[in-house]
Structure formats: C-alpha cells, structure tokens
PDB file of N, CA and C in Angstrom:
ATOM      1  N   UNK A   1       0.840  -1.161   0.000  1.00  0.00           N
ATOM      2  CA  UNK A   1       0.000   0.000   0.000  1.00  0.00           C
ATOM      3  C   UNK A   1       0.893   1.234   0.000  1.00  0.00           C
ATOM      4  N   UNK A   2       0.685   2.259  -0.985  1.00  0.00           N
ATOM      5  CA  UNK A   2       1.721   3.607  -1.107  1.00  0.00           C
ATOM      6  C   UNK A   2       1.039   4.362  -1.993  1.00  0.00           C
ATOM      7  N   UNK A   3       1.984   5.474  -2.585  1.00  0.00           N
ATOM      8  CA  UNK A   3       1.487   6.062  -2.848  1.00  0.00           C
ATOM      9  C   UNK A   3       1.873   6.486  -4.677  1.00  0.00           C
ATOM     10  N   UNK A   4       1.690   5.566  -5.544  1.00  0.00           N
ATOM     11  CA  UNK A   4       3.130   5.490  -6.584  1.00  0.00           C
ATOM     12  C   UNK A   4       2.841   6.904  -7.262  1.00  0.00           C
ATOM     13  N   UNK A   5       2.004   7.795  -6.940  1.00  0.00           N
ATOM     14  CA  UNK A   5       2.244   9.584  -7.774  1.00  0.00           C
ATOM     15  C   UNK A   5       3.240   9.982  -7.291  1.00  0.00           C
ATOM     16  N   UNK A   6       3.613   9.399  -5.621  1.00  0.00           N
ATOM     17  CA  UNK A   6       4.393  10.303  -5.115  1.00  0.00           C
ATOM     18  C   UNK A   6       5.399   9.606  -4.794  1.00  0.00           C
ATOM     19  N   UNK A   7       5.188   8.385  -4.519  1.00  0.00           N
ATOM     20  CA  UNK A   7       6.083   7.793  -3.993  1.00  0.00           C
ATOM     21  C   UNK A   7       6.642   7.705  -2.676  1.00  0.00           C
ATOM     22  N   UNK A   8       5.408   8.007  -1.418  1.00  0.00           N
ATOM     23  CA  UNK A   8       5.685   6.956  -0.747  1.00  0.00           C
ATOM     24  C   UNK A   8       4.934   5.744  -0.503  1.00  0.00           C
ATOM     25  N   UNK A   9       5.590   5.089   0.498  1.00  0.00           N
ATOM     26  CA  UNK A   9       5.098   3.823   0.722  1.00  0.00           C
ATOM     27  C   UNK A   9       5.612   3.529   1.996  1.00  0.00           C
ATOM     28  N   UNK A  10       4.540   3.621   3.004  1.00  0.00           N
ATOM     29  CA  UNK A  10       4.266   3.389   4.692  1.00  0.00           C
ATOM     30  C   UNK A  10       4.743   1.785   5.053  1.00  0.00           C
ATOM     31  N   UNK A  11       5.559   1.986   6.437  1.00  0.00           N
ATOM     32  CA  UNK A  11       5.602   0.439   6.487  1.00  0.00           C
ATOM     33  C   UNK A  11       4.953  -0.158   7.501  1.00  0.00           C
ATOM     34  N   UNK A  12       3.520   1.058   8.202  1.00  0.00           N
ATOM     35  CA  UNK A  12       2.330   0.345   8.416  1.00  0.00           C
ATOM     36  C   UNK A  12       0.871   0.715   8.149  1.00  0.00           C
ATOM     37  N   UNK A  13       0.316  -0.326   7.725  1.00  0.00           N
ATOM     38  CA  UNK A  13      -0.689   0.055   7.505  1.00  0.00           C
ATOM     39  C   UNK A  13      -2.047   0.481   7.788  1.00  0.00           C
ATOM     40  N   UNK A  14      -2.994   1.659   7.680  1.00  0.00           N
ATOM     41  CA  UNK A  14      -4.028   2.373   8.494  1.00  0.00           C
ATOM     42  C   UNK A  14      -4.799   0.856   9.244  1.00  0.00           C
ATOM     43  N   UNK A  15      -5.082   0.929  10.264  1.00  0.00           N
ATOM     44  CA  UNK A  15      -5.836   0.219  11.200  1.00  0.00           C
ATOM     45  C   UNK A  15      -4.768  -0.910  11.770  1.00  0.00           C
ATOM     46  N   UNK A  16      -3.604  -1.375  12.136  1.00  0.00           N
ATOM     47  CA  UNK A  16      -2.427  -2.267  12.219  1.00  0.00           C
ATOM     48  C   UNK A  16      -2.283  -1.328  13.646  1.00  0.00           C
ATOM     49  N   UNK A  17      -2.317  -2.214  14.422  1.00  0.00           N
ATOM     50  CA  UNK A  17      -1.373  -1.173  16.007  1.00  0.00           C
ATOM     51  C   UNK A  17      -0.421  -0.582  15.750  1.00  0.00           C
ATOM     52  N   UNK A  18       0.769  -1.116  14.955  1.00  0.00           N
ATOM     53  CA  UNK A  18       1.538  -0.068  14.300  1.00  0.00           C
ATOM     54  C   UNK A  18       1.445   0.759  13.922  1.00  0.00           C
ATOM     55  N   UNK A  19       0.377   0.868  13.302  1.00  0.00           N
ATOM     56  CA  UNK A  19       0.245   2.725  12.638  1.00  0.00           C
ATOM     57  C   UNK A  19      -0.644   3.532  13.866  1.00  0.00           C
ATOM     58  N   UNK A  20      -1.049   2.680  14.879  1.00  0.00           N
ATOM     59  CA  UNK A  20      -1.512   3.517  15.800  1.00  0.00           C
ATOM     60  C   UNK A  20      -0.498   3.970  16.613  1.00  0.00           C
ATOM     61  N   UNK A  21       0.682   3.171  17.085  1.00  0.00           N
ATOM     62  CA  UNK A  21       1.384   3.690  17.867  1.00  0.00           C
ATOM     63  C   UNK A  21       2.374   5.256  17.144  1.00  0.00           C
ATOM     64  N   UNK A  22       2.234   4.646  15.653  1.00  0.00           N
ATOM     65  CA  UNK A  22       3.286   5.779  14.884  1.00  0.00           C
ATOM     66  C   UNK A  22       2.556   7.150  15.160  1.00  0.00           C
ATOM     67  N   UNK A  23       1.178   6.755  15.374  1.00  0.00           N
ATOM     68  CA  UNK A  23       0.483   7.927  15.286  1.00  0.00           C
ATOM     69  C   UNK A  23       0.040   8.406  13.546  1.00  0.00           C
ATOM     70  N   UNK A  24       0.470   7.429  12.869  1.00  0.00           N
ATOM     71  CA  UNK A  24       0.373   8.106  11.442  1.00  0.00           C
ATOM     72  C   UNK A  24       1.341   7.085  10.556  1.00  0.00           C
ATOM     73  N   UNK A  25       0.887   7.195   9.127  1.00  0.00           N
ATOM     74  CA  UNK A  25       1.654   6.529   8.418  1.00  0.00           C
ATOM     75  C   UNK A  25       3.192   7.228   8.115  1.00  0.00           C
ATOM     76  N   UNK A  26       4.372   6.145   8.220  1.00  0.00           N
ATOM     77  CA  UNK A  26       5.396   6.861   8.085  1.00  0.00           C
ATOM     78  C   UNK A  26       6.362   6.292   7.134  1.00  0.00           C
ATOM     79  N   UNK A  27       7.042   6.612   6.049  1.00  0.00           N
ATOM     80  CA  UNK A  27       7.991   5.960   5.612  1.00  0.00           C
ATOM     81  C   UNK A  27       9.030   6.245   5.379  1.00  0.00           C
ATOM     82  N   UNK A  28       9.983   5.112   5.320  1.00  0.00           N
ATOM     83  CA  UNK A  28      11.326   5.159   5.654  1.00  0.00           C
ATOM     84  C   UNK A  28      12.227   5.789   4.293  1.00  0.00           C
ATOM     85  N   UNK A  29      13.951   5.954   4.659  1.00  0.00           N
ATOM     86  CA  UNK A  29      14.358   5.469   3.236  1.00  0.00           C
ATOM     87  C   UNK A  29      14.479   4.576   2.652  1.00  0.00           C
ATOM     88  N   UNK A  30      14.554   3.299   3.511  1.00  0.00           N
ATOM     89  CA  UNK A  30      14.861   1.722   3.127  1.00  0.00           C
ATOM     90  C   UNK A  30      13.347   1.535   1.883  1.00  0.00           C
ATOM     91  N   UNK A  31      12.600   1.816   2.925  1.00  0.00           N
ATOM     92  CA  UNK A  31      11.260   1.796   1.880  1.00  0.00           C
ATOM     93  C   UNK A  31      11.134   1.953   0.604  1.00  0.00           C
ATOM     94  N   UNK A  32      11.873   3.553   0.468  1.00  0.00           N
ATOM     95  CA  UNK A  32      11.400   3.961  -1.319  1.00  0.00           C
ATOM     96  C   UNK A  32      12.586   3.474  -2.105  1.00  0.00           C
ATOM     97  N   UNK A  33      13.813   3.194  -1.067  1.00  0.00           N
ATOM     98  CA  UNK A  33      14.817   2.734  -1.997  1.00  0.00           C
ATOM     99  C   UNK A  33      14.541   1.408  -2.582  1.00  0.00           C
ATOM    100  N   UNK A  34      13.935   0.378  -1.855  1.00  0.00           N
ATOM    101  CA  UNK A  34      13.648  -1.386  -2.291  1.00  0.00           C
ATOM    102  C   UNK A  34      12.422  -0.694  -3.265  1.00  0.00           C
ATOM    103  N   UNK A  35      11.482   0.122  -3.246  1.00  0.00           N
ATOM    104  CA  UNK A  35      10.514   0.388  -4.229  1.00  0.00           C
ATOM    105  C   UNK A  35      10.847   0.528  -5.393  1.00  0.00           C
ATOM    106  N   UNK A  36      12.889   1.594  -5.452  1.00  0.00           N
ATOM    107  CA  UNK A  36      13.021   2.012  -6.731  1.00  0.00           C
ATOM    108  C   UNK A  36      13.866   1.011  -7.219  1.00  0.00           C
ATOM    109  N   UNK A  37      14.550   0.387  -6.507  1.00  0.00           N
ATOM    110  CA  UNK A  37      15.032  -1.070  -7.186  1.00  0.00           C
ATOM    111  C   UNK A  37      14.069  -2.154  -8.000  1.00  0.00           C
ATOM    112  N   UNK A  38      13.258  -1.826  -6.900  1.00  0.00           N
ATOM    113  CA  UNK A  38      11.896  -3.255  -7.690  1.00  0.00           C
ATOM    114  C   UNK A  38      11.498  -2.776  -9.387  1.00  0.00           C
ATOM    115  N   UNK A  39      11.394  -1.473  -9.162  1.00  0.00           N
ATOM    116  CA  UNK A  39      10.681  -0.696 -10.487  1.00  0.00           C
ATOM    117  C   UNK A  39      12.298  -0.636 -11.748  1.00  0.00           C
ATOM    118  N   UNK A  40      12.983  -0.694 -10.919  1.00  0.00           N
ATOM    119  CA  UNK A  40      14.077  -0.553 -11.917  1.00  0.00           C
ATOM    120  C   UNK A  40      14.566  -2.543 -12.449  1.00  0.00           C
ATOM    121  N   UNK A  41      14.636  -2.973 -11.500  1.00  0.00           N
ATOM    122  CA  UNK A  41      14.458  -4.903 -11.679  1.00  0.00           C
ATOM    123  C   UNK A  41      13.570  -4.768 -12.741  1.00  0.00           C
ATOM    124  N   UNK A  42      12.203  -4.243 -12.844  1.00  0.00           N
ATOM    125  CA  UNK A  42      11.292  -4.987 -13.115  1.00  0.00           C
ATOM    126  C   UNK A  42      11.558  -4.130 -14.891  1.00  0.00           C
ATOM    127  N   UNK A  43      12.133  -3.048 -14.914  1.00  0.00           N
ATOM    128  CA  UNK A  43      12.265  -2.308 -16.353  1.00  0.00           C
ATOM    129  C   UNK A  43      13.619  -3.089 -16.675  1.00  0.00           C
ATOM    130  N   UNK A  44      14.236  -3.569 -16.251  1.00  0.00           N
ATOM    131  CA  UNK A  44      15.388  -4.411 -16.662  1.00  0.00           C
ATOM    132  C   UNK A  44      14.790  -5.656 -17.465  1.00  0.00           C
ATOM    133  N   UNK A  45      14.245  -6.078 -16.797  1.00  0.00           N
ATOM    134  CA  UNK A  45      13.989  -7.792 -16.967  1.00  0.00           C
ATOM    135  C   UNK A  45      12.831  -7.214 -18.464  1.00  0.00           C
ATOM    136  N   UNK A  46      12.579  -6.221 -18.809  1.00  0.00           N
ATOM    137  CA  UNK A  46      11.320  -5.902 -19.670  1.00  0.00           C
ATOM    138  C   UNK A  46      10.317  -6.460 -19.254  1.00  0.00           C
ATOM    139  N   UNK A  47       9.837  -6.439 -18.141  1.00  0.00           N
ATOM    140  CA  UNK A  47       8.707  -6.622 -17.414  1.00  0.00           C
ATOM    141  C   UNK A  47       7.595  -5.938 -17.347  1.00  0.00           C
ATOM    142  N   UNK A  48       7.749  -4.712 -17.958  1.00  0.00           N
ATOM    143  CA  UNK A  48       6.907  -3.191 -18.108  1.00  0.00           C
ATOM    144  C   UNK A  48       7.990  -2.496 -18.290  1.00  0.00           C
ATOM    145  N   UNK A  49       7.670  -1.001 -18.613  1.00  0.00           N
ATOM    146  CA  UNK A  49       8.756  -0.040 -18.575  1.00  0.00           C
ATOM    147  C   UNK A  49       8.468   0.999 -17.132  1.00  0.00           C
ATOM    148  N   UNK A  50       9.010   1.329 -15.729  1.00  0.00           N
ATOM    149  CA  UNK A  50       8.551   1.306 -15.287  1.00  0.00           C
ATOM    150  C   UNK A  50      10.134   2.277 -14.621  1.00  0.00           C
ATOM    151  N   UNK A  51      10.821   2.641 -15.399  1.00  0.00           N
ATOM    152  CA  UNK A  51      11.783   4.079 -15.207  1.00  0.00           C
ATOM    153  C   UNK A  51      11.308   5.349 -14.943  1.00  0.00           C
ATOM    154  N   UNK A  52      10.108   5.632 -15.581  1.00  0.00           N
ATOM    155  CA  UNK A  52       9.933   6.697 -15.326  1.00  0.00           C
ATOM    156  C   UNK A  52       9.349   7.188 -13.728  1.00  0.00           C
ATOM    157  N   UNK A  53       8.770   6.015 -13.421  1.00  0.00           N
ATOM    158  CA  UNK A  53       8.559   5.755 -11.862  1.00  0.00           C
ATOM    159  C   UNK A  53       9.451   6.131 -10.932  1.00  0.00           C
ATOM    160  N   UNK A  54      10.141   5.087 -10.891  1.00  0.00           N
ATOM    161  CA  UNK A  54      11.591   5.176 -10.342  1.00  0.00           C
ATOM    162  C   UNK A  54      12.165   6.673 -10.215  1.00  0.00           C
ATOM    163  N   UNK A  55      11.959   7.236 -11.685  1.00  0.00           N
ATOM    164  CA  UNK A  55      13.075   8.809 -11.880  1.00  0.00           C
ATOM    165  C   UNK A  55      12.174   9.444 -10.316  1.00  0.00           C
ATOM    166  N   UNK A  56      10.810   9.497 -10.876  1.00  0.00           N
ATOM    167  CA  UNK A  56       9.658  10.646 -10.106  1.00  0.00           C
ATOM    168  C   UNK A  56       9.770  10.394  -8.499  1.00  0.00           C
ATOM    169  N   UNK A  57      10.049   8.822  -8.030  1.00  0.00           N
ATOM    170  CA  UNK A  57       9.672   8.612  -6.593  1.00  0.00           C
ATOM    171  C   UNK A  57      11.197   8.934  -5.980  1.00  0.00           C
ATOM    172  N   UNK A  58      12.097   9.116  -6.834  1.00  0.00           N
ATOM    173  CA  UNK A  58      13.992   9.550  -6.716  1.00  0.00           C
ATOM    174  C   UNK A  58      13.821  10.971  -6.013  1.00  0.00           C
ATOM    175  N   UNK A  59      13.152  11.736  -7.321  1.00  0.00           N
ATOM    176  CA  UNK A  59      13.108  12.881  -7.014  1.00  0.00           C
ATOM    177  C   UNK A  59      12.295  13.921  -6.493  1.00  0.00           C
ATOM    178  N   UNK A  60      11.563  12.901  -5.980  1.00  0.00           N
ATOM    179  CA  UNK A  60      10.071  13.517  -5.169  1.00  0.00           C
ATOM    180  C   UNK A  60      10.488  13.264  -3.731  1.00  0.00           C
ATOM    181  N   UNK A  61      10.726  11.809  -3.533  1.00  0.00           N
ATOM    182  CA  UNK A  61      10.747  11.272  -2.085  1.00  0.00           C
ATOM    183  C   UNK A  61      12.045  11.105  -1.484  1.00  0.00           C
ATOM    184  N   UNK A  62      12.827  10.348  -2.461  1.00  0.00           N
ATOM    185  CA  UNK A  62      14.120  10.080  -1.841  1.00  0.00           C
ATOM    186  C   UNK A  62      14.697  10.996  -1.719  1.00  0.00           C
ATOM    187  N   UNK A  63      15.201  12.266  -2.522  1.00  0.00           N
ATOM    188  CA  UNK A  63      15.858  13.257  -2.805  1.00  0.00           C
ATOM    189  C   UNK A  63      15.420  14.039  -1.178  1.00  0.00           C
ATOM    190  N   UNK A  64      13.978  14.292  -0.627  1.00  0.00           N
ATOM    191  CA  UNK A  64      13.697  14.497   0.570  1.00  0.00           C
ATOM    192  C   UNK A  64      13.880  14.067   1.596  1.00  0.00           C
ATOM    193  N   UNK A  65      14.098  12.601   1.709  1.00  0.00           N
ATOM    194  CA  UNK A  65      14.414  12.044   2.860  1.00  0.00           C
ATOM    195  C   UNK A  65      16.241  12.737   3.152  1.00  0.00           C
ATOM    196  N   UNK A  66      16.779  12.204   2.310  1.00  0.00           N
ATOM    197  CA  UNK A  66      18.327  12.586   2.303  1.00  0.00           C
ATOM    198  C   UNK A  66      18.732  14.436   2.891  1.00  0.00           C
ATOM    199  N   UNK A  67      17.457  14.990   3.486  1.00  0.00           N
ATOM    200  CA  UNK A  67      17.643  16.316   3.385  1.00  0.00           C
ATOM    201  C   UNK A  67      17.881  16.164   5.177  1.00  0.00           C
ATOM    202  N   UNK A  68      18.626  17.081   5.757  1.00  0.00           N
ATOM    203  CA  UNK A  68      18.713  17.166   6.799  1.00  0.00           C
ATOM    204  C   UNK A  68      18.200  18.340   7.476  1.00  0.00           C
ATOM    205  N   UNK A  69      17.703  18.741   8.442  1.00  0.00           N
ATOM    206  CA  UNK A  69      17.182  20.144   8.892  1.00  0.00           C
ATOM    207  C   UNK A  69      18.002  20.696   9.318  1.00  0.00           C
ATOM    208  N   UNK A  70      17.765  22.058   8.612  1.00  0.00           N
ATOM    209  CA  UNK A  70      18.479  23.644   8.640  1.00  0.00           C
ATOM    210  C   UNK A  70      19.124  23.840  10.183  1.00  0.00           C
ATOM    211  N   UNK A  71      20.260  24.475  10.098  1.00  0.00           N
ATOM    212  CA  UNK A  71      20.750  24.854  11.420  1.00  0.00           C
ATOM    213  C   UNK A  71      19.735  25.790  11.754  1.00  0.00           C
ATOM    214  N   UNK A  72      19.902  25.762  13.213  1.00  0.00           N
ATOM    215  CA  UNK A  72      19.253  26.663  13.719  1.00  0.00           C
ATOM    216  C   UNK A  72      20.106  27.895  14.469  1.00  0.00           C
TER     217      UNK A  72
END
C-alpha cells in the first residue's frame, strides 16, 4: 500500500497497532529505496517499462528524505 504519484510507501498500515502507535503513516528510506530497485528490476527484466517511476519517486521522495534540517 503507497502512494506510486508520489512515492511513498508506509511500512504500516491504516488500522495495524503499528500505525496507531506511529500515530500516522510513516515511511522510511529503506522503503522507497527497495521500491526504486523493484521498479528498476522490473524495467530491466522488460517486465513493463517502469523508469519513469523510479526517476519521479527519486526525485520527489528520496531526494527528501536525504535532506537534513536547517541549522538553527
């Protein structure tokens, strides 16, 4: 369950005690990175073409996670 416009993808899901304790759905980097491997596996093998995915959830999600907050 995620979100492939944007690219994420929670590693629990709404109603799971887990997402109650998170308070909310949350996802990781491990997450979108195995997402953009899978999509990139799966445009390898010609399984679909499924790069352009990959580029969008790179530079939507991952590119954000990797950001660290501003000094203060």
């Amino acid at each position: 369950m995620g979100d492939l416009l944007v690219g994420i993808f929670p590693e629990a899901m709404p109603g799971l005690p887990e997402y109650l304790e998170r308070r909310g759905n949350k996802a990781e980097t491990c997450d979108i990175s195995d997402m953009v491997l899978l999509a990139l596996s799966l445009t390898r093998a010609e399984i679909g073409d499924y790069w352009d995915d990959a580029d969008r959830w790179v530079r939507d999600m991952y590119s954000e996670a990797q950001m660290r907050a501003p000094p203060s």
